[in-house]
PDB file of N, CA and C in Angstrom:
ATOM      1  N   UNK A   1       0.848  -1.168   0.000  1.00  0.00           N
ATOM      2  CA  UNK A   1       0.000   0.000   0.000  1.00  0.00           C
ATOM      3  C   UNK A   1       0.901   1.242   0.000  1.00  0.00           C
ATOM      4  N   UNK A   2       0.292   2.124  -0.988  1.00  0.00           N
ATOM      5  CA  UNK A   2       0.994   3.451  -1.092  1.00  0.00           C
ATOM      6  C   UNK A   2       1.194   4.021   0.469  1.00  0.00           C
ATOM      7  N   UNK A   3       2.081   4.801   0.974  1.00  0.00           N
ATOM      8  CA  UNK A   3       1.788   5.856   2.425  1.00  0.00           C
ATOM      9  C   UNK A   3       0.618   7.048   2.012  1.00  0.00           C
ATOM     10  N   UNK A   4       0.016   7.469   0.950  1.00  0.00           N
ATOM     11  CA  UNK A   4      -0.981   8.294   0.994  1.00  0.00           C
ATOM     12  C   UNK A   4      -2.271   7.950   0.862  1.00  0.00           C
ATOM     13  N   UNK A   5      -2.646   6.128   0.119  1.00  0.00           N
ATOM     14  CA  UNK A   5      -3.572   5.608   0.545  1.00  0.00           C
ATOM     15  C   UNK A   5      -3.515   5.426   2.150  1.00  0.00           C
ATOM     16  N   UNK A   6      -2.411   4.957   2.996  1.00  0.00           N
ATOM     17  CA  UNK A   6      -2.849   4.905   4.149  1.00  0.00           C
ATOM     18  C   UNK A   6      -3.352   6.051   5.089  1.00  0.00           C
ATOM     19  N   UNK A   7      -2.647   6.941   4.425  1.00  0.00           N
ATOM     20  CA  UNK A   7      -2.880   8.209   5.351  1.00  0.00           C
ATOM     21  C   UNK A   7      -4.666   8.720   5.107  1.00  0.00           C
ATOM     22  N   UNK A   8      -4.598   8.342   3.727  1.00  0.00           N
ATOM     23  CA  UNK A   8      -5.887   8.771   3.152  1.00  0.00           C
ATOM     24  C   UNK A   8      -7.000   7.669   4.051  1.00  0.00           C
ATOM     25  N   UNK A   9      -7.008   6.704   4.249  1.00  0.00           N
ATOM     26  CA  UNK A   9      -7.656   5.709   5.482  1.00  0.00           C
ATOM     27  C   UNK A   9      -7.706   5.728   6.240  1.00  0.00           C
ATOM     28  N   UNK A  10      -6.564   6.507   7.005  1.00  0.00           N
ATOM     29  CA  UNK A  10      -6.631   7.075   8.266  1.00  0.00           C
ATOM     30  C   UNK A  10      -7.351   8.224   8.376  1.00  0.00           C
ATOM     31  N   UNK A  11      -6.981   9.007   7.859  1.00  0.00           N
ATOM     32  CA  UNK A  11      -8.299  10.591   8.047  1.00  0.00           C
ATOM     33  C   UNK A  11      -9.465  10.482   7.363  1.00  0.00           C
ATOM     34  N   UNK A  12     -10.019   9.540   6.637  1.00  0.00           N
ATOM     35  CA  UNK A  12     -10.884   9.284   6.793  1.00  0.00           C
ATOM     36  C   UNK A  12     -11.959   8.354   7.399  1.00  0.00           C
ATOM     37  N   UNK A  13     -10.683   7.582   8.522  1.00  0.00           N
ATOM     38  CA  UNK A  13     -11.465   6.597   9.709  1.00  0.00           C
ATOM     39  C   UNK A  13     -11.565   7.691  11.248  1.00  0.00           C
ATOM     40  N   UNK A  14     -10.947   8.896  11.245  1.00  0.00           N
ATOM     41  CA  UNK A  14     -11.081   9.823  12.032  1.00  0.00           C
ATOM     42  C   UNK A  14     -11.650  11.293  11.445  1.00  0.00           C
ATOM     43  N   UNK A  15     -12.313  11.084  10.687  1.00  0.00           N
ATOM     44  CA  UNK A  15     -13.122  12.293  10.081  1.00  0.00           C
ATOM     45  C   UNK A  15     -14.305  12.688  10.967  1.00  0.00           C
ATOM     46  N   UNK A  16     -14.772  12.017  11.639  1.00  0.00           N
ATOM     47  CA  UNK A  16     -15.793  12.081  12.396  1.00  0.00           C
ATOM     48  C   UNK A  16     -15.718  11.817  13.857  1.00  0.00           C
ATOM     49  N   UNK A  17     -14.221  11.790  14.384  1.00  0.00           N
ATOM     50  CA  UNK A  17     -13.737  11.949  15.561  1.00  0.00           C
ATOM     51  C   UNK A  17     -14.323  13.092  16.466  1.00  0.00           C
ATOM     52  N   UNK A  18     -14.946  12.861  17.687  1.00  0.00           N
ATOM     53  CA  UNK A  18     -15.464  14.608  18.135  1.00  0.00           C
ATOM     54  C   UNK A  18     -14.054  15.126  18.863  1.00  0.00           C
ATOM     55  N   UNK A  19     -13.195  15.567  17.714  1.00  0.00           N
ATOM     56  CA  UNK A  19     -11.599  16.433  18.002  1.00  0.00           C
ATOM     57  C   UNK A  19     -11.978  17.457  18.964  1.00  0.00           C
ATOM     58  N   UNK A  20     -13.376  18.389  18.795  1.00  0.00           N
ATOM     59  CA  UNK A  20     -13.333  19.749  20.025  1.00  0.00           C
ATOM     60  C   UNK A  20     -13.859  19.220  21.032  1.00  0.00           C
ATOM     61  N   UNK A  21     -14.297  18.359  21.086  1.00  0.00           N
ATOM     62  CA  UNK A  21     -15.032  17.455  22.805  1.00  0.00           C
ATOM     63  C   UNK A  21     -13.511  17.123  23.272  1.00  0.00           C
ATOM     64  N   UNK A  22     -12.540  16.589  22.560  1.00  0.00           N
ATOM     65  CA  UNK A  22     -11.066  16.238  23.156  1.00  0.00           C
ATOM     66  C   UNK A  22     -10.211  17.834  23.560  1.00  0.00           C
ATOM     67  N   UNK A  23     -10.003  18.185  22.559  1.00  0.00           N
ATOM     68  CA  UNK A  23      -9.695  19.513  22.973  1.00  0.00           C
ATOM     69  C   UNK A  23      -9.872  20.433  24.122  1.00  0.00           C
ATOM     70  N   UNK A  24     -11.161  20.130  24.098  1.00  0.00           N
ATOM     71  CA  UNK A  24     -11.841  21.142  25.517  1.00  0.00           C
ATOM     72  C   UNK A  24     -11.546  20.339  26.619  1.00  0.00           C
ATOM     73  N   UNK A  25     -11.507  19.107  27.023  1.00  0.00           N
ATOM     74  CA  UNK A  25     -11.713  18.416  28.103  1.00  0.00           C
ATOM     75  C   UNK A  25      -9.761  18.832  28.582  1.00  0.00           C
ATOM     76  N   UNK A  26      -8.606  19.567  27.702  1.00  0.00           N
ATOM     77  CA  UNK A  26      -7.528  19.674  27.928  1.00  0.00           C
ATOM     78  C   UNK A  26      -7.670  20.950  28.998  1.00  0.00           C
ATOM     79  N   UNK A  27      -8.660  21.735  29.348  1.00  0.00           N
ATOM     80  CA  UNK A  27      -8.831  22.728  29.422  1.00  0.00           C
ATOM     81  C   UNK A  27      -9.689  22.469  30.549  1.00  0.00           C
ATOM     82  N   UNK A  28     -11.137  21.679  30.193  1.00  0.00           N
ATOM     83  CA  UNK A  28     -12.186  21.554  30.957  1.00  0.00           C
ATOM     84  C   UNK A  28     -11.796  21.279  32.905  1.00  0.00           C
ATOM     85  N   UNK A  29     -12.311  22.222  33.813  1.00  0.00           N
ATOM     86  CA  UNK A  29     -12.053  22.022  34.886  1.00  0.00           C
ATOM     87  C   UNK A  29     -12.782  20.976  35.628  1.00  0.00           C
ATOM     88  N   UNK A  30     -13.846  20.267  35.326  1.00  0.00           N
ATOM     89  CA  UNK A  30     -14.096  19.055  35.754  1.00  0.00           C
ATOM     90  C   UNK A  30     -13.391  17.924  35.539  1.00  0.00           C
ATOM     91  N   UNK A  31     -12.488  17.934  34.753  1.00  0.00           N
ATOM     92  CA  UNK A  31     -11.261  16.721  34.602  1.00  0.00           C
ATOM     93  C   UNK A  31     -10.157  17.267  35.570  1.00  0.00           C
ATOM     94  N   UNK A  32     -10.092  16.666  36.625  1.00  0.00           N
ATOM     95  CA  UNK A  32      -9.461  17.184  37.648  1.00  0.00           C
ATOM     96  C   UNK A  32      -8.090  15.633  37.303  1.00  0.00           C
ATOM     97  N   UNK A  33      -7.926  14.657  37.003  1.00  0.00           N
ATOM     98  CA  UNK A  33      -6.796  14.078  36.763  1.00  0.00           C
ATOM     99  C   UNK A  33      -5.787  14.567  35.399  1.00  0.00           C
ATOM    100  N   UNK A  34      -4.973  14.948  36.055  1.00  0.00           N
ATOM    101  CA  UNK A  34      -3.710  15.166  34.825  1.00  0.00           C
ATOM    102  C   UNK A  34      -3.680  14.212  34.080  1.00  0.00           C
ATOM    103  N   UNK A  35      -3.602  13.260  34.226  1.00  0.00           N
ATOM    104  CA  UNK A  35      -3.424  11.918  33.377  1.00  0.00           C
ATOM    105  C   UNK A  35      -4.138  12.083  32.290  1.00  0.00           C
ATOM    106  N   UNK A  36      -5.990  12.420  32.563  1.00  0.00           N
ATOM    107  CA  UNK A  36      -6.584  12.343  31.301  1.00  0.00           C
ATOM    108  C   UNK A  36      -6.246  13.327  30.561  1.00  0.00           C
ATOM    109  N   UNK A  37      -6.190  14.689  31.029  1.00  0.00           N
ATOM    110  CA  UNK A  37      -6.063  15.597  30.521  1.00  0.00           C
ATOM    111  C   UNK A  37      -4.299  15.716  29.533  1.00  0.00           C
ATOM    112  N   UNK A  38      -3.456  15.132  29.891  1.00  0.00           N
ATOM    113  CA  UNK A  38      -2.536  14.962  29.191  1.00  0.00           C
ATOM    114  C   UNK A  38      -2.468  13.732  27.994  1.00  0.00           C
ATOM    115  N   UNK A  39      -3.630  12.676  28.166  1.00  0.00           N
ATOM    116  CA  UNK A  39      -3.680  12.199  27.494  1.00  0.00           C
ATOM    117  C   UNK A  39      -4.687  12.256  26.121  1.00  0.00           C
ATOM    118  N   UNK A  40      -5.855  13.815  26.623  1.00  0.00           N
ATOM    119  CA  UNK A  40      -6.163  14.288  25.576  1.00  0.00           C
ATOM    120  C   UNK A  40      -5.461  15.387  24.815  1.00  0.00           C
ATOM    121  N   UNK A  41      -4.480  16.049  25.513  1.00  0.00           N
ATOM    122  CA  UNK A  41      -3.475  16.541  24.740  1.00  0.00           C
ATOM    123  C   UNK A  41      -2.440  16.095  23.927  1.00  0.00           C
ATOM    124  N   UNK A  42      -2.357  15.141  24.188  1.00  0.00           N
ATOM    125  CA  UNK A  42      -1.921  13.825  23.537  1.00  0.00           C
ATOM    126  C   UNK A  42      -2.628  13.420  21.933  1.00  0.00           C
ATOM    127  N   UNK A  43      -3.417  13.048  22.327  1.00  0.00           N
ATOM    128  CA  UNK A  43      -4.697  12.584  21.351  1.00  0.00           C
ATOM    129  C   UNK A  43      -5.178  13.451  20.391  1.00  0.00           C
ATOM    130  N   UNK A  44      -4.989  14.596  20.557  1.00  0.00           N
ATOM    131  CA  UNK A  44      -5.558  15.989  20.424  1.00  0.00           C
ATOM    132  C   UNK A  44      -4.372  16.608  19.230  1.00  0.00           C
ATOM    133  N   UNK A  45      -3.254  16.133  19.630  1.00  0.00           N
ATOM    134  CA  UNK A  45      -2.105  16.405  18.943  1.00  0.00           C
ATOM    135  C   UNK A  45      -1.813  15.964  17.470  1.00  0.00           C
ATOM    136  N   UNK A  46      -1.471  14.281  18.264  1.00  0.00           N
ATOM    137  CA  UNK A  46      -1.900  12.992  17.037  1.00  0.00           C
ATOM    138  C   UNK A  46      -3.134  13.307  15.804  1.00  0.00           C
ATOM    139  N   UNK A  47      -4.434  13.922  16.371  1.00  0.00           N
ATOM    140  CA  UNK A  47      -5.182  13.991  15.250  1.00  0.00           C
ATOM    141  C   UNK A  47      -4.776  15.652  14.650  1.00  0.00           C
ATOM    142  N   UNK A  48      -4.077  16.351  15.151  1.00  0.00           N
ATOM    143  CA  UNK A  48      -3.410  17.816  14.152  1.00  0.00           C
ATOM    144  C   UNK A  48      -2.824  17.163  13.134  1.00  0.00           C
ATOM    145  N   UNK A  49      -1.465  16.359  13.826  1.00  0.00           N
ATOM    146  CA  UNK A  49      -0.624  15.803  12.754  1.00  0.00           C
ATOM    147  C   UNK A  49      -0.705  15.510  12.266  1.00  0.00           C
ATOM    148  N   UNK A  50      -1.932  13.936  12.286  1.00  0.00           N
ATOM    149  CA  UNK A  50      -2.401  13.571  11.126  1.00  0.00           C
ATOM    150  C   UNK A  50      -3.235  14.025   9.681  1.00  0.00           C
ATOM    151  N   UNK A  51      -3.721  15.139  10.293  1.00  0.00           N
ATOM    152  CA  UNK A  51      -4.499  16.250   9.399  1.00  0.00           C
ATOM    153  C   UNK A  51      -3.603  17.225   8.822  1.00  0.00           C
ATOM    154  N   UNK A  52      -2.279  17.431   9.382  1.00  0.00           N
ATOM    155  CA  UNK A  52      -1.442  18.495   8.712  1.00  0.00           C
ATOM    156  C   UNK A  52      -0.367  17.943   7.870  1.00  0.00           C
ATOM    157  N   UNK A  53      -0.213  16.539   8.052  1.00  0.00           N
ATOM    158  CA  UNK A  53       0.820  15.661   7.188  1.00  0.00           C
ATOM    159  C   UNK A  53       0.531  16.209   6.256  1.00  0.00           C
ATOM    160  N   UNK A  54       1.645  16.309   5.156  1.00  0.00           N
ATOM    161  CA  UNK A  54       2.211  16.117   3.716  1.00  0.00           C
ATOM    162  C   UNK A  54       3.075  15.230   3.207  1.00  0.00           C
ATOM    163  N   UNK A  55       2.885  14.034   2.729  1.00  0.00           N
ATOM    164  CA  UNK A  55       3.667  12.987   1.849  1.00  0.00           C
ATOM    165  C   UNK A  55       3.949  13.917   0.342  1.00  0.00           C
ATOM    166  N   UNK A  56       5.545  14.358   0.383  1.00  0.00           N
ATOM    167  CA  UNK A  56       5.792  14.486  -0.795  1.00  0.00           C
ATOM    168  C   UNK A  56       6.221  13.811  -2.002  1.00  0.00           C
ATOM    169  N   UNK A  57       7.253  12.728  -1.139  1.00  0.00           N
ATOM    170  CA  UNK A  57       7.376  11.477  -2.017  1.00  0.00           C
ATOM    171  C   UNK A  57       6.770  10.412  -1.071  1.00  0.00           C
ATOM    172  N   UNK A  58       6.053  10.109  -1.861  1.00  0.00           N
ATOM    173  CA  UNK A  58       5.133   8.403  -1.736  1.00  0.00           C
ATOM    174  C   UNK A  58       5.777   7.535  -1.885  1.00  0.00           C
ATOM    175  N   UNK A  59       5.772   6.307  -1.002  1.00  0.00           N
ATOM    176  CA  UNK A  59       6.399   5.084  -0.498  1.00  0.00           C
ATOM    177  C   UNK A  59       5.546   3.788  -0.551  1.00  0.00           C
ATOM    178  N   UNK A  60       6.188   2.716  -0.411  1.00  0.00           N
ATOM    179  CA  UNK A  60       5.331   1.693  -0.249  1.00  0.00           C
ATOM    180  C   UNK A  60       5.598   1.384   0.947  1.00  0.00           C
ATOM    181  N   UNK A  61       4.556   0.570   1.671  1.00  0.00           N
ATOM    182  CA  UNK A  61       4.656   0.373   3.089  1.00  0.00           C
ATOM    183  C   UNK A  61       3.719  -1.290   2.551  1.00  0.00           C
ATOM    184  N   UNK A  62       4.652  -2.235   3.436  1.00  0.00           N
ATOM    185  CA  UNK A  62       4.131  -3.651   3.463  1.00  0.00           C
ATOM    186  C   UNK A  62       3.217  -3.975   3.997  1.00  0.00           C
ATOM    187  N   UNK A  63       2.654  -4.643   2.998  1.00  0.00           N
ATOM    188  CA  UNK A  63       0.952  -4.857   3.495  1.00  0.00           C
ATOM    189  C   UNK A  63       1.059  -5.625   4.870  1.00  0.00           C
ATOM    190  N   UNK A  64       2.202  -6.368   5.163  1.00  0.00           N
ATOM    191  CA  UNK A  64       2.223  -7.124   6.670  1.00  0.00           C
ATOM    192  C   UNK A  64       2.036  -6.154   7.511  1.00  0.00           C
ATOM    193  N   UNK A  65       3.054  -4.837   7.145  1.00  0.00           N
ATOM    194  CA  UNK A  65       3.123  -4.164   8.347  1.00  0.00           C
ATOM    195  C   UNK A  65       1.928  -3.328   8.617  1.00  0.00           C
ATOM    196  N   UNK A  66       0.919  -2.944   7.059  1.00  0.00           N
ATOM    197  CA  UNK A  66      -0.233  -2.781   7.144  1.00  0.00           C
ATOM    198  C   UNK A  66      -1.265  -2.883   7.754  1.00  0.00           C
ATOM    199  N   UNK A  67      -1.147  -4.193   8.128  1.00  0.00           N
ATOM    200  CA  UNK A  67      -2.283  -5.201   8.517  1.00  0.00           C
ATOM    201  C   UNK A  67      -1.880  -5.383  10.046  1.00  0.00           C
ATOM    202  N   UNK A  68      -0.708  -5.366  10.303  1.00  0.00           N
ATOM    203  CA  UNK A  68      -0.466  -5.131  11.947  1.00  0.00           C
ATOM    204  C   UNK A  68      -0.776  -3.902  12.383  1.00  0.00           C
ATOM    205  N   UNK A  69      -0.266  -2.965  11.915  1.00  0.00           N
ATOM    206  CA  UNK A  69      -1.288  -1.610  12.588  1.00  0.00           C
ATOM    207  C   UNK A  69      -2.376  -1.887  12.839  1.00  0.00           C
ATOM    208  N   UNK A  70      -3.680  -2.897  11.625  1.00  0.00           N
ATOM    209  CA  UNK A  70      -4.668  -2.616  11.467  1.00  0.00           C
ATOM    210  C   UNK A  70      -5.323  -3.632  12.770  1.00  0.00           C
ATOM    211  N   UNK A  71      -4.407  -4.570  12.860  1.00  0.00           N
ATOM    212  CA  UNK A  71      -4.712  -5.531  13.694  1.00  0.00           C
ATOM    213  C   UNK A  71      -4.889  -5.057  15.222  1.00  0.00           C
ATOM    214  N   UNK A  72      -3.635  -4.632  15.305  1.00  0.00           N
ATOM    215  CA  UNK A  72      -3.354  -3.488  16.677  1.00  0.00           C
ATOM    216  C   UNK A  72      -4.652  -2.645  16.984  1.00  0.00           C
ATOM    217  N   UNK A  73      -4.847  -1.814  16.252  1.00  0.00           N
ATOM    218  CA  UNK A  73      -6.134  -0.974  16.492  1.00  0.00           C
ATOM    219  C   UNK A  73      -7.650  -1.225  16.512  1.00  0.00           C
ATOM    220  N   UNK A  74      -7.875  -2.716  16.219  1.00  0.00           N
ATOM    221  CA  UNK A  74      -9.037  -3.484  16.051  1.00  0.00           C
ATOM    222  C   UNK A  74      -8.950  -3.821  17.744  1.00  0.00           C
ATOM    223  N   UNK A  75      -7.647  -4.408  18.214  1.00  0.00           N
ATOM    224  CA  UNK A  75      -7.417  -5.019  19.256  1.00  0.00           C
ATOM    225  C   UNK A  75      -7.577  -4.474  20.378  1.00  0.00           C
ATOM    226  N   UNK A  76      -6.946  -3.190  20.159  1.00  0.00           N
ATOM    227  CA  UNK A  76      -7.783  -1.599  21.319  1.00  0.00           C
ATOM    228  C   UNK A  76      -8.729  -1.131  21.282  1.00  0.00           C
ATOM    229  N   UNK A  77      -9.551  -1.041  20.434  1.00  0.00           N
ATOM    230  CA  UNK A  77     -10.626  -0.574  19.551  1.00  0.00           C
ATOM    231  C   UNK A  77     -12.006  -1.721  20.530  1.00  0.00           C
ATOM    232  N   UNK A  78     -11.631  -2.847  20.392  1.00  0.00           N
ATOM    233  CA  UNK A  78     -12.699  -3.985  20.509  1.00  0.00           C
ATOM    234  C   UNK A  78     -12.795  -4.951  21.263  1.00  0.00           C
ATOM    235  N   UNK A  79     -11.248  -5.493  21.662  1.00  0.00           N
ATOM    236  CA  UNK A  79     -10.893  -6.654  22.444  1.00  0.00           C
ATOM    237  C   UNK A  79      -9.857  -6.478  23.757  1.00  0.00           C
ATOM    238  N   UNK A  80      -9.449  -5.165  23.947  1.00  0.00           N
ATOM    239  CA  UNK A  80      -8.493  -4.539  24.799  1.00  0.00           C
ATOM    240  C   UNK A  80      -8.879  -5.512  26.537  1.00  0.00           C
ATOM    241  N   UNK A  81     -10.587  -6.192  26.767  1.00  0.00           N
ATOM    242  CA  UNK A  81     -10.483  -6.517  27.716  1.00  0.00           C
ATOM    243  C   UNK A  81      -9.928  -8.403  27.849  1.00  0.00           C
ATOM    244  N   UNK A  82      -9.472  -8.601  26.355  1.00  0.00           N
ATOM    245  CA  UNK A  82      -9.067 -10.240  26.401  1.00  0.00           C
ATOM    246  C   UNK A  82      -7.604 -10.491  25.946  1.00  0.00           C
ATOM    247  N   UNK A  83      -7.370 -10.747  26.605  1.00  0.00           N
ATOM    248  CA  UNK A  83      -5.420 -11.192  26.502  1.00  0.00           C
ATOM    249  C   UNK A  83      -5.420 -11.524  25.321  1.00  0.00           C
ATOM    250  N   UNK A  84      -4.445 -11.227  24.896  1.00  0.00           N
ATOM    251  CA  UNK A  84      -3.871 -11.778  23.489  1.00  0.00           C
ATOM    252  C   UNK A  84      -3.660 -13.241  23.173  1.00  0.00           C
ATOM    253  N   UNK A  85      -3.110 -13.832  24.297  1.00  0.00           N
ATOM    254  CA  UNK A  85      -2.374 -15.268  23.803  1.00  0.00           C
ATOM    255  C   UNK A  85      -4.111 -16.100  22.955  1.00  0.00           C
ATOM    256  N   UNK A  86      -5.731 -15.698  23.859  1.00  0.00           N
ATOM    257  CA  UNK A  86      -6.727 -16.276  23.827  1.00  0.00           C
ATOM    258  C   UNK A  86      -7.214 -15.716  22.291  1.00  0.00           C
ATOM    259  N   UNK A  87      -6.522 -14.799  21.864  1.00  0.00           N
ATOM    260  CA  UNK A  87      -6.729 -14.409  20.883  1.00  0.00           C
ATOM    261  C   UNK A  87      -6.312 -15.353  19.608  1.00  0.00           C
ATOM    262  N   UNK A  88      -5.073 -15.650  20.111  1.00  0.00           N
ATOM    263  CA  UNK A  88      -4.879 -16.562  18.861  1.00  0.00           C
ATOM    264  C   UNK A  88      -3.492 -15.750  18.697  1.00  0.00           C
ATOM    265  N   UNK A  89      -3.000 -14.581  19.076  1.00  0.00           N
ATOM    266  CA  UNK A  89      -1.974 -14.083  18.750  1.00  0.00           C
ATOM    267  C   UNK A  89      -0.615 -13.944  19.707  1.00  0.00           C
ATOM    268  N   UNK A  90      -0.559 -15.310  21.004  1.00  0.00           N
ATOM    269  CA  UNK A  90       0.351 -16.362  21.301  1.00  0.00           C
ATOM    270  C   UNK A  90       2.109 -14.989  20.797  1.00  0.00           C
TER     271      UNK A  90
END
């Protein structure tokens, strides 16, 4: 896979992210733990970058390594409360 199809899959699997609900909560005084709040500044960041990237020269990136990102983020995304090994991915 090209790096601008992926990128292009990525902002458009976070196009509909609520980015100013994250934003504000960096700010918001009812989040009284630093933790979250640094970890929506965090988060908050990640989706700038990803929106401000420019690929000038395009690359190929291996569909293995493709598919492990994709795997990874299914795995946080969906299954984060079942160990891996039960997964099958030992």
């Amino acid at each position: 896979m090209k790096a601008t199809e992926l990128l292009g899959e990525i902002r458009e699997n976070l196009k509909d992210y609520p980015i100013d609900y994250l934003r504000n909560k960096v700010t918001d005084d009812r989040y009284k733990d630093g933790t979250v709040k640094k970890l929506a500044k965090y988060n908050s960041d990640m989706w700038d970058e990803i929106f401000s990237l420019d690929i000038d020269e395009d690359y190929d990136i291996k569909d293995g390594v493709v598919n492990n990102i994709k795997d990874d983020i299914d795995f946080y995304q969906n299954d984060a409360r079942i160990p891996r090994p039960l997964q099958g991915r030992g």
